[in-house]
Protein backbone atom coordinates (compact mmCIF):
# COMPACT_ATOMS: atom_id res chain seq x y z
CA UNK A 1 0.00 0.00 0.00
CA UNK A 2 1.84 3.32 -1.36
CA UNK A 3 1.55 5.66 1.82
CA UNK A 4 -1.33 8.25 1.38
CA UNK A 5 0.41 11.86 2.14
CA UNK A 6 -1.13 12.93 5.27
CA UNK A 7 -3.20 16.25 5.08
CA UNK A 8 -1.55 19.11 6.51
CA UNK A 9 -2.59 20.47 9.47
CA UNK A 10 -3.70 23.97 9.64
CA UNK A 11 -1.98 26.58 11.07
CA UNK A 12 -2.53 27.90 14.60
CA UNK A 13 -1.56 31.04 15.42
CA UNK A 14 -0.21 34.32 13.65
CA UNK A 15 2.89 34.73 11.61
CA UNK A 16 5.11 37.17 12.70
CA UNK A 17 4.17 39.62 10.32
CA UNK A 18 0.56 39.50 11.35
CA UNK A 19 1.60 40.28 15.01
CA UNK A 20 4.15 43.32 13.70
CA UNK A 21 1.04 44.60 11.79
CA UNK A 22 -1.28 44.63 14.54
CA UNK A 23 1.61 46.43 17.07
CA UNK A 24 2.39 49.05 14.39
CA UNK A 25 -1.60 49.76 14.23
CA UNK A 26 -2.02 49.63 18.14
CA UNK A 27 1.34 51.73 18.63
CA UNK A 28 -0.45 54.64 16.05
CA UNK A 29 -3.60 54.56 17.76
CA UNK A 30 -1.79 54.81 21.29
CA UNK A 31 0.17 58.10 19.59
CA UNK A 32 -3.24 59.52 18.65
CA UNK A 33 -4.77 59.08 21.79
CA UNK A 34 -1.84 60.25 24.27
CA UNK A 35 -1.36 63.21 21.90
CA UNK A 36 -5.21 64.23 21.92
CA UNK A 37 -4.58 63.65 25.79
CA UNK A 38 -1.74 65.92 26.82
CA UNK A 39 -3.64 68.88 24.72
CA UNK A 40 -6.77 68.36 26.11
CA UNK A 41 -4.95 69.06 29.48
CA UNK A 42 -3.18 71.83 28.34
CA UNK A 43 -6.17 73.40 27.28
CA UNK A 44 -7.87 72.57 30.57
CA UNK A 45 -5.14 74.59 32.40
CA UNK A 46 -5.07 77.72 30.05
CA UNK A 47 -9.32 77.40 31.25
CA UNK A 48 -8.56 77.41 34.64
CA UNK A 49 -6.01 80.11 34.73
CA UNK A 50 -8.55 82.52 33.05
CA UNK A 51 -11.09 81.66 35.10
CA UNK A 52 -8.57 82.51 38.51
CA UNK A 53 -7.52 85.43 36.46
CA UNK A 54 -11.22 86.60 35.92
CA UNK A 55 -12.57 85.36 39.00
CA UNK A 56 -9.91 87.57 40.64
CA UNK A 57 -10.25 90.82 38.83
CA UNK A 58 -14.00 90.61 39.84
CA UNK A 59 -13.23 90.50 43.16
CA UNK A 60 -11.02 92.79 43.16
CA UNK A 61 -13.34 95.17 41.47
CA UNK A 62 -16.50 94.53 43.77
CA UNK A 63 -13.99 95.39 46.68
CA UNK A 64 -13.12 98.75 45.20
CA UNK A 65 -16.98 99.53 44.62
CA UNK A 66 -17.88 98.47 47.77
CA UNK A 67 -14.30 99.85 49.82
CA UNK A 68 -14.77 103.11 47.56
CA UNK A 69 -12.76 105.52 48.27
CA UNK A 70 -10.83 103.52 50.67
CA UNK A 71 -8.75 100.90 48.60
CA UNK A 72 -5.57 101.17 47.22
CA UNK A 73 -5.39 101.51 43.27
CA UNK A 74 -2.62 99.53 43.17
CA UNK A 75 -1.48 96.28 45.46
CA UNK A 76 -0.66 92.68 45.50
CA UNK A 77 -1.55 89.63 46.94
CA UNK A 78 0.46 86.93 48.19
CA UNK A 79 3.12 88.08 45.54
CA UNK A 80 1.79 86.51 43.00
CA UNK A 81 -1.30 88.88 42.05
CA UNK A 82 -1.03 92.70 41.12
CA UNK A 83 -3.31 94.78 40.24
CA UNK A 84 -4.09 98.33 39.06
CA UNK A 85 -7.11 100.20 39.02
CA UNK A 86 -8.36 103.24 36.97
CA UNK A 87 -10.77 105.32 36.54
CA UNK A 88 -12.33 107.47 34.01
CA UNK A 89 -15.76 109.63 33.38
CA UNK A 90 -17.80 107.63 30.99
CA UNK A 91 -19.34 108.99 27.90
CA UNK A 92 -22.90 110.17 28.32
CA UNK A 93 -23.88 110.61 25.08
CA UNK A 94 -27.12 108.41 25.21
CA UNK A 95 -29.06 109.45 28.73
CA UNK A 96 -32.54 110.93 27.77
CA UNK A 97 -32.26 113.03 30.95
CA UNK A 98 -29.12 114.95 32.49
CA UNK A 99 -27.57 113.81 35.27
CA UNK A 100 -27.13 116.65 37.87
CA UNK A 101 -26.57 114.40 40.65
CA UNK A 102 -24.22 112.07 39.93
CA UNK A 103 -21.51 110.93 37.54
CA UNK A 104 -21.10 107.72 34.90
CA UNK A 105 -17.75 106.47 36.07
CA UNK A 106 -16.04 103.58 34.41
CA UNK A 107 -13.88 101.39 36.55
CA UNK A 108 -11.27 99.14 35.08
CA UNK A 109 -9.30 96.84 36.72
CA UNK A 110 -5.87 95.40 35.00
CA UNK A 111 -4.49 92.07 36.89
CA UNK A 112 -1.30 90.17 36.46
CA UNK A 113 -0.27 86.86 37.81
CA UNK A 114 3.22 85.62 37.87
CA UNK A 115 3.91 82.39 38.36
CA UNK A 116 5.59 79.11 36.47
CA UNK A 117 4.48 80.02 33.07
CA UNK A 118 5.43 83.52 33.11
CA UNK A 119 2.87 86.93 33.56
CA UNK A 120 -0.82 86.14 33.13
CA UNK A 121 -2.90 89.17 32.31
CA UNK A 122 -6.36 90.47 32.10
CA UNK A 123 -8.80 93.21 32.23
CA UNK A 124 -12.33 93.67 33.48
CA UNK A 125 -14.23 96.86 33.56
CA UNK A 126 -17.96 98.06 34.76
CA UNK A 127 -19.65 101.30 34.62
CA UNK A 128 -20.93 102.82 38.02
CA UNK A 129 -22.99 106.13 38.94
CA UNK A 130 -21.70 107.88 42.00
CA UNK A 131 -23.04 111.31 43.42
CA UNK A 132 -21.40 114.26 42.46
């Protein structure tokens, strides 16, 4: 009886290139995602230093309103804050009736924050009436 060549037995497993394939595709999609990653959390700390910044210079400002004429126009805080405040008559080109009594002044404040990344600035401003 001749000898009947035996089938061959399929393969089990994945040939090496297979396997470099599939680690070249999960090693670009790793790259994509840690990329997409560290400037998502940049951007999340460029929001949260504007809000300080912001959250500050409105604080700053309702304390000069409120501590008015009190404050300083100029200070610090815990040396890593300054801030300057000015003010100037505001344009009254639009009121229906005169004002006799008191005075459109607009209040701006200018902040500054020093820290790791260098100066961080800002500006707010409001409009108030005070009495003449």
């Amino acid at each position: 009886m001749p000898s009947d060549p035996k089938p061959s037995a399929p393969t089990a497993g994945m040939s090496l290139l297979e396997v470099m394939v599939a680690f070249a595709l999960l090693s670009l999609v790793l790259v994509v995602v840690l990329n997409a990653s560290s400037t998502l959390k940049l951007l999340q700390a460029k929001s949260i230093q504007k809000y300080e910044a912001t959250a500050f210079a409105r604080a700053t400002l309702d304390e000069y309103i409120a501590t008015y004429p009190s404050m300083h126009k100029t200070g610090s805080y815990k040396d890593s804050w300054e801030w300057t405040i000015s003010e100037s008559l505001h344009v009254q080109e639009r009121l229906a009736v005169p004002t006799r009594h008191f005075d459109l002044i607009e209040i701006e404040v200018s902040i500054r924050k020093f820290g790791n990344l260098g100066a961080r600035e800002g500006t707010i401003s409001t409009v108030i009436a005070r009495r003449k």
